[in-house]
Protein backbone atom coordinates (compact mmCIF):
# COMPACT_ATOMS: atom_id res chain seq x y z
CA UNK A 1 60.94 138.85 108.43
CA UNK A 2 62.59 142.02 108.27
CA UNK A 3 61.02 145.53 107.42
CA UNK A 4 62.56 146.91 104.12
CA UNK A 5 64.63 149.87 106.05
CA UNK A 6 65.89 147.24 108.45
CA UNK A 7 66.55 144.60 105.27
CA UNK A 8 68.45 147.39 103.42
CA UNK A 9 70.39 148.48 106.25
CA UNK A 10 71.23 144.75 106.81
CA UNK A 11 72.14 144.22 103.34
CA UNK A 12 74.25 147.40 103.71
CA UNK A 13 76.26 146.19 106.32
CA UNK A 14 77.02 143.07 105.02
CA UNK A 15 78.22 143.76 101.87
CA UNK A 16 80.30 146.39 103.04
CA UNK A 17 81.77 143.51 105.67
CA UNK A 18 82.42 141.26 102.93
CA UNK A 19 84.21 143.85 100.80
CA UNK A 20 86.70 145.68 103.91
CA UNK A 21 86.52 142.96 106.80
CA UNK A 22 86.54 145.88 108.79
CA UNK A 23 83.47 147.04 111.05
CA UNK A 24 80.76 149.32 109.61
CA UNK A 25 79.44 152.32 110.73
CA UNK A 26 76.33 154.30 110.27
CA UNK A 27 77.41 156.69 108.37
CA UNK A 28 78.72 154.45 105.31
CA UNK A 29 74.90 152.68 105.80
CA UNK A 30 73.05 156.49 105.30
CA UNK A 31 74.32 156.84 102.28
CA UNK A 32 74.34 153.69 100.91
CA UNK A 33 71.65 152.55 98.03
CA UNK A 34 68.63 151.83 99.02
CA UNK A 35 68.69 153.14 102.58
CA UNK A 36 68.07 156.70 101.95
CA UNK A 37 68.07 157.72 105.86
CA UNK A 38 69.86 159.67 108.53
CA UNK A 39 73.01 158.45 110.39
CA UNK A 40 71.06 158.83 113.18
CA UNK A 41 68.27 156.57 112.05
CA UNK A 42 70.74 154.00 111.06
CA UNK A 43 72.17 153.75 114.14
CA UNK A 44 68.71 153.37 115.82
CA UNK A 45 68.00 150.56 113.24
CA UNK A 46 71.28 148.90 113.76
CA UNK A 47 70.88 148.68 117.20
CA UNK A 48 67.75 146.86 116.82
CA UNK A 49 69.28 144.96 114.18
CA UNK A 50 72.18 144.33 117.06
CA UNK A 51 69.40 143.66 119.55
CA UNK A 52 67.78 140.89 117.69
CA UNK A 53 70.58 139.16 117.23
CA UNK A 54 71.64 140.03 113.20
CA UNK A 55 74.79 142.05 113.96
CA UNK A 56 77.01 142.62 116.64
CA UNK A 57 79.57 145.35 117.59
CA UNK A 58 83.51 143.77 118.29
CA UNK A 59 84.21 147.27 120.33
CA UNK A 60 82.15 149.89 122.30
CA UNK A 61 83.05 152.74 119.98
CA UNK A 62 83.47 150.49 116.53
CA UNK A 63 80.64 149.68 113.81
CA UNK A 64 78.88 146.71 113.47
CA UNK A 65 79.56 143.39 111.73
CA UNK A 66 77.13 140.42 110.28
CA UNK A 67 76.44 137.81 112.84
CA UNK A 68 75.82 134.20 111.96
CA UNK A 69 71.75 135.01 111.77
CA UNK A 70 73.00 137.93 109.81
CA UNK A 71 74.81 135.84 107.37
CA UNK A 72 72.05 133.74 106.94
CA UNK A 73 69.04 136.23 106.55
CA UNK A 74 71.29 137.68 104.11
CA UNK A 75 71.57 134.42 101.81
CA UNK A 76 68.14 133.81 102.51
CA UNK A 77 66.31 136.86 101.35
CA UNK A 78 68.66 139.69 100.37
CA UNK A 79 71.82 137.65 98.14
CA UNK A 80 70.23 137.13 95.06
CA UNK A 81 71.38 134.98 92.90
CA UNK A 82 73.72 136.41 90.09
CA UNK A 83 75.42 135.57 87.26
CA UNK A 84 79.26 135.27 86.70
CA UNK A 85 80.50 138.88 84.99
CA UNK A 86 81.27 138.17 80.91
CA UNK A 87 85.34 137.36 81.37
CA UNK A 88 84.68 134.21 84.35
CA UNK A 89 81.98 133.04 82.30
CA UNK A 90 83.68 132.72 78.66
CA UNK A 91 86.79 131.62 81.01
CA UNK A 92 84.61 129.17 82.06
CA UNK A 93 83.19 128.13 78.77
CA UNK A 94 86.98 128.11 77.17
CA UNK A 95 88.12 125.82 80.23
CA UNK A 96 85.25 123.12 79.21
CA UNK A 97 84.95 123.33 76.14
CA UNK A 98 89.23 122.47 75.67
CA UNK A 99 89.38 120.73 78.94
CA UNK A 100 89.88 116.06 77.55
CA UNK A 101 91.50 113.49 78.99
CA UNK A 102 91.23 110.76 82.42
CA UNK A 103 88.69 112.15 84.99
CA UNK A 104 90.70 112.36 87.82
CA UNK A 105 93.09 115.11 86.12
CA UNK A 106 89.71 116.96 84.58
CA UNK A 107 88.60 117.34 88.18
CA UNK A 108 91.88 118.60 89.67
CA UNK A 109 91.58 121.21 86.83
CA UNK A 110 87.87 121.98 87.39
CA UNK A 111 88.71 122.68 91.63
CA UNK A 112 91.57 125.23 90.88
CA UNK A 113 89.12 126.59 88.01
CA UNK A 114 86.62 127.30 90.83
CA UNK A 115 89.05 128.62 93.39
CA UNK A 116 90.34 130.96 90.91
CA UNK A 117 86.60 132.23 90.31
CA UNK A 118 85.67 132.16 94.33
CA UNK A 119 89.34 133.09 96.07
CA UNK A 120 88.04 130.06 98.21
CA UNK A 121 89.54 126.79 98.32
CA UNK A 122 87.29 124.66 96.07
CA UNK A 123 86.56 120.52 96.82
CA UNK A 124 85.10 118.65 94.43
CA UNK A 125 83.47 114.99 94.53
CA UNK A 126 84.47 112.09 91.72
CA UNK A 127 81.34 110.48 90.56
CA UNK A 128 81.54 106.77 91.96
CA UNK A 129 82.92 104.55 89.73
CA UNK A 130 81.12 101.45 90.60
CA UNK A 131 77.94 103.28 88.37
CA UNK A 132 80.21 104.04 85.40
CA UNK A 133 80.24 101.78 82.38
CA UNK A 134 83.61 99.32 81.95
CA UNK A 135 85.37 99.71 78.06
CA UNK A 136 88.32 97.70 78.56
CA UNK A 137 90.27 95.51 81.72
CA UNK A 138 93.42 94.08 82.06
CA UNK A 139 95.16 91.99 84.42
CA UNK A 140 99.09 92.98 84.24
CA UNK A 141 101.37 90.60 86.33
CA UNK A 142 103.51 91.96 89.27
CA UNK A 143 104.73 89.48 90.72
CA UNK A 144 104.14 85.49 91.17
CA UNK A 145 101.06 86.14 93.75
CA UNK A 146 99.96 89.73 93.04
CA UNK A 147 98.39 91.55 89.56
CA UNK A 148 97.36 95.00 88.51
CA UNK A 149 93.74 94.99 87.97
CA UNK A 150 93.52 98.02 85.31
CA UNK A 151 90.43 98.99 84.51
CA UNK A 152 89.13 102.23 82.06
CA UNK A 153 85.26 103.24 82.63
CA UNK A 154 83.19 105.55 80.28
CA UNK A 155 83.73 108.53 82.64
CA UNK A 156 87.32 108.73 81.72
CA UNK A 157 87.95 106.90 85.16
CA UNK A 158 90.79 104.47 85.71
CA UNK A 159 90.20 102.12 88.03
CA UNK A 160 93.27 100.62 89.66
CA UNK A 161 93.37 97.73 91.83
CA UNK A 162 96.08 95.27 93.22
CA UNK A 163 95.09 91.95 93.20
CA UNK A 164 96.68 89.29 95.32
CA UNK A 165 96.30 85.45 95.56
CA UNK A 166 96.39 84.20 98.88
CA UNK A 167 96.68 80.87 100.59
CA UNK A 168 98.48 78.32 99.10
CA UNK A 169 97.38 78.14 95.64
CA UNK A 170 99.64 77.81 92.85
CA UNK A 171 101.50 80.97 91.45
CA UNK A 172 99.90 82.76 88.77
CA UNK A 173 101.30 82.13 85.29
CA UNK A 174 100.93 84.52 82.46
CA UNK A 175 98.73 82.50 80.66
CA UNK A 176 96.30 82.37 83.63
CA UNK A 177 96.64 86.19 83.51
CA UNK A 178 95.86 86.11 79.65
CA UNK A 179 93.03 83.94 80.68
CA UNK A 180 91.64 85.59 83.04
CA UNK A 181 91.94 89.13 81.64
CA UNK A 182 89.63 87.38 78.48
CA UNK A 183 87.56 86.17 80.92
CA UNK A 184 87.01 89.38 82.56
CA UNK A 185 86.65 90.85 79.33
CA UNK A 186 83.24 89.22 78.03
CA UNK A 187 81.30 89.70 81.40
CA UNK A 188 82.44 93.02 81.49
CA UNK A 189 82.96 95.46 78.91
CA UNK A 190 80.01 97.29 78.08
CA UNK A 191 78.72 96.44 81.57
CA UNK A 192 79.03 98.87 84.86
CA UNK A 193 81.73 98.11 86.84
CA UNK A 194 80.06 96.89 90.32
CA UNK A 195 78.91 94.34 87.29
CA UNK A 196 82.58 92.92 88.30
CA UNK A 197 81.40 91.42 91.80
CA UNK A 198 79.02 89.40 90.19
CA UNK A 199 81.06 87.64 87.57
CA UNK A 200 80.78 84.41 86.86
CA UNK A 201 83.37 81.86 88.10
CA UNK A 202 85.54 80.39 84.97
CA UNK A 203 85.90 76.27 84.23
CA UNK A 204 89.28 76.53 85.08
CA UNK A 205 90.39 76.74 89.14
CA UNK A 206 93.53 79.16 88.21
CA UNK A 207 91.80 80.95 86.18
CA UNK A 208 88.96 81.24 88.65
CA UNK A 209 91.43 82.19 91.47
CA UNK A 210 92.41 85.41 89.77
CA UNK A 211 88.91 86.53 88.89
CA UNK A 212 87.61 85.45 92.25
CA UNK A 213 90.56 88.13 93.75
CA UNK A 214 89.82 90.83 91.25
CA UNK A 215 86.05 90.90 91.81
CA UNK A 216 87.13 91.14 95.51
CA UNK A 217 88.49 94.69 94.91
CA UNK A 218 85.11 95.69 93.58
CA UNK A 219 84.01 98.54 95.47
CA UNK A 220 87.26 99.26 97.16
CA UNK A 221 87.49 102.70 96.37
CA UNK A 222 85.34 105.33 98.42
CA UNK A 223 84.17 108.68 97.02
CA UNK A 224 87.36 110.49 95.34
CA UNK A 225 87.85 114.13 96.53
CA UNK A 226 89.42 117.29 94.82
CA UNK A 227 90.70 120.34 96.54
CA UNK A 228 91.95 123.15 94.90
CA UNK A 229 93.53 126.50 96.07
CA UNK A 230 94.13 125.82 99.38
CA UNK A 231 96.86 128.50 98.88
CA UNK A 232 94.07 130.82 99.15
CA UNK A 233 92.98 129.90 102.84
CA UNK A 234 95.76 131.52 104.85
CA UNK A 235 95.19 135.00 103.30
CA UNK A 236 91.64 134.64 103.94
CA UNK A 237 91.21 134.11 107.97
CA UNK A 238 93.02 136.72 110.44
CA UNK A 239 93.99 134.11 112.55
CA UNK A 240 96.92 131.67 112.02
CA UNK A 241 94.95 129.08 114.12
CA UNK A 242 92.14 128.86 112.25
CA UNK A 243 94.16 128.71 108.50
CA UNK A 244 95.54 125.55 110.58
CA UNK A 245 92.47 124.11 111.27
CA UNK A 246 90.78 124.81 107.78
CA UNK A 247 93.50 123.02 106.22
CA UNK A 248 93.70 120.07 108.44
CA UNK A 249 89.74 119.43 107.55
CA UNK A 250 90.30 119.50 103.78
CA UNK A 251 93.03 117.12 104.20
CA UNK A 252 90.75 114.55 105.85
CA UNK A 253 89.14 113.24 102.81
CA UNK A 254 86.35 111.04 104.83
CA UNK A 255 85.65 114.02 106.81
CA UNK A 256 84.78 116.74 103.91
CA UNK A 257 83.28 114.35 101.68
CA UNK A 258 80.52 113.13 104.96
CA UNK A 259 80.05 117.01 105.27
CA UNK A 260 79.39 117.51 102.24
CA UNK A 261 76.76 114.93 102.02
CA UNK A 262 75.49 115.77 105.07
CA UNK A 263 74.68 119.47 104.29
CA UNK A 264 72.91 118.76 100.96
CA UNK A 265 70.84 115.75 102.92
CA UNK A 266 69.64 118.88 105.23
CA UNK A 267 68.42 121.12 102.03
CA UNK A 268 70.74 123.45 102.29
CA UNK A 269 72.91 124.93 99.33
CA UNK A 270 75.15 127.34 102.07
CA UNK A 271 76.30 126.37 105.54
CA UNK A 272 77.27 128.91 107.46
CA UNK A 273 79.51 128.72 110.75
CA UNK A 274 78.19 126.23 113.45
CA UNK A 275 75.77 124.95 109.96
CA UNK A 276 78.48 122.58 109.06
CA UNK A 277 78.41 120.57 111.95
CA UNK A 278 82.41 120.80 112.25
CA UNK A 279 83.82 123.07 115.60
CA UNK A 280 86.88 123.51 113.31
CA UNK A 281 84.64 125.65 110.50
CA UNK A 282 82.60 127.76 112.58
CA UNK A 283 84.36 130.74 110.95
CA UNK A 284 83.90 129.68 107.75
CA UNK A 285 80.92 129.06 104.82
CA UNK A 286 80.20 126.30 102.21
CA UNK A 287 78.67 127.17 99.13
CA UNK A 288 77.57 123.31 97.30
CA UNK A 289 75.72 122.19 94.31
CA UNK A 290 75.15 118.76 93.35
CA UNK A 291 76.57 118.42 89.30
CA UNK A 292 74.13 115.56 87.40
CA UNK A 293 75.57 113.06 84.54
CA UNK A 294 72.59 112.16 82.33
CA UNK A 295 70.36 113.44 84.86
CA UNK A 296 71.79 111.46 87.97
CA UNK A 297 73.26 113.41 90.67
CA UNK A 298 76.73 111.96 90.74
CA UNK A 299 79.07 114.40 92.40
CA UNK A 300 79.20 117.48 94.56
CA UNK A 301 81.06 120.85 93.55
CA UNK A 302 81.52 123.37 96.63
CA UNK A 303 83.72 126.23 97.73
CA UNK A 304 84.83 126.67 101.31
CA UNK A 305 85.89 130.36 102.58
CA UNK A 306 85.11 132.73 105.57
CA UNK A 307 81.75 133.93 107.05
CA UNK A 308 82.46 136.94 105.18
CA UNK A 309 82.55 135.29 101.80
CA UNK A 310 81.22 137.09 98.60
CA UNK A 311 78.33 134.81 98.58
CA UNK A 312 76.72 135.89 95.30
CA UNK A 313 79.81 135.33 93.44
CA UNK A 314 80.25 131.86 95.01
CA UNK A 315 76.35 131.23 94.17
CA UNK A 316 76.97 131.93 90.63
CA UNK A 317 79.90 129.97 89.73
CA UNK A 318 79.72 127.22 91.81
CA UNK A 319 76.13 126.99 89.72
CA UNK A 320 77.88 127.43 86.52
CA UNK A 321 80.70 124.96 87.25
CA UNK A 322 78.65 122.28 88.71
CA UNK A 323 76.21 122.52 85.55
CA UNK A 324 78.81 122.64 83.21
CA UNK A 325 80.92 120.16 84.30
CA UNK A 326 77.78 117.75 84.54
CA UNK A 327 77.45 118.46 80.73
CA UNK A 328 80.61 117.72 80.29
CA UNK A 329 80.89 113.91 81.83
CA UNK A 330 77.37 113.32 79.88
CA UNK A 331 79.08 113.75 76.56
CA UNK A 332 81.86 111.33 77.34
């Protein structure tokens, strides 16, 4: 732990850090609140602060600038946690309380929502639809061997399947389709949908065919990720190469969504640099809440931006989003 001067001066530095990016000297740190001391002081303190491995100095003659430790003390003991300001929270509020319609397009919406709050690209993870509840299923022909398994859950989901007969089985007709989709019907609706692997097998062996293929596609579909304003990453980083390799991680779906799980497995609500497991981040931070539907954690809602993030701002909305969007899935 930190003494209070050394805390303040600490606090002073990065704040200051996250508000310029530009390297702080002693004399902004005298006078700002809560510090109350000489330059000269300051600079004693901040080359302890240097020494123990909190801040460092980019330049002989230049101020200083949060290390990774420094980052983290910071979070740990000197953030706070505060609240959105009165406009992002009734824009929040508004966005929910108009935002209907399918899931998927709800969660685009609710990531570019949350960059706009964070000027951080914002990734957000689908509940999985195996746990959601089925309210209708159809079986649409395509062609002779193949269907369209269509099927709408109660989290405004739509699950979408192909379905294909293989082998050398007769060719679907539409009334096995018909059939089938009936079928289909009665063991699901009203029933989750990893209910659909477990259907029984109908009397008739077309009929069965098509259900047997449908309830193969159970499952298919992994953990569904969001990312919005990734617009906002190149003016964030200095360097070209690391906007570059930012964006090529949130375009590996598999990738984010393990890191995300990963980081909330370790207890953690911020990773910061070489925290995230990923060479290709170690410049940046991830701010994550888990978001709850009926009091089941579900889905993840994050932000990803620099070190030098504002991380009390991220704190506070990502808390507001994740809780409010969780509110919102619970009503339906």
């Amino acid at each position: 732990m930190l003494d209070d001067r050394k805390a303040s001066i600490l606090r002073a530095v990065v704040e200051e850090y996250i508000h310029t990016a530009q390297p702080v000297g002693s004399g902004h740190v005298a006078s700002a609140p809560g510090v109350e001391v000489s330059s000269a002081t300051v600079r004693n303190e901040m080359a302890t602060l240097e020494h123990d491995g909190y801040l460092a100095q980019p330049h002989t003659s230049a101020g200083r600038i949060p290390t990774e430790a420094g980052y983290r003390y910071y979070v740990d003991h000197l953030a706070g946690r505060g609240s959105l300001d009165r406009a992002s929270a009734q824009h929040v509020r508004a966005f929910f309380d108009r935002t209907h319609g399918a899931l998927e397009q709800m969660l685009v919406d609710t990531s570019r929502l949350l960059a706009g709050l964070t000027g951080t690209a914002a990734v957000i993870t689908g509940p999985p639809q195996e746990i959601a509840v089925v309210r209708s299923v159809q079986l649409v022909g395509i062609t002779a061997r193949a269907a369209l398994l269509v099927v709408v859950l109660s989290n405004g989901a739509i699950h979408k399947a192909t379905v294909e007969l293989v082998g050398e089985h007769p060719e679907a007709t539409d009334e096995d389709l018909t059939a089938a989709t009936a079928h289909l019907r009665r063991h699901l609706e009203g029933r989750r949908l990893d209910s659909l692997a477990s259907v029984p097998a109908p009397a008739d062996a077309a009929v069965a065919r098509l259900v047997a293929a449908a309830a193969r596609t159970a499952g298919a579909d992994g953990d569904h990720l969001y990312v919005g304003g990734t617009d906002r990453v190149a003016g964030a980083f200095d360097a070209v190469e690391t906007v570059r390799e930012v964006l090529g991680v949130l375009e590996q779906q598999l990738v984010v969504v393990s890191l995300l799980r990963d980081v909330l497995d370790r207890g953690l609500q911020v990773a910061i640099g070489s925290e995230t497991g990923l060479e290709n981040l170690a410049e940046c931070a991830l701010v994550l809440s888990p978001y709850e539907v009926e009091g089941e954690p579900v889905g993840t809602v994050a932000v990803l931006g620099p070190t030098r993030m504002d991380y009390v701002q991220a704190l506070a909305a990502v808390a507001v989003v994740s809780n409010r969007l969780g509110r919102r899935l619970s009503e339906g």
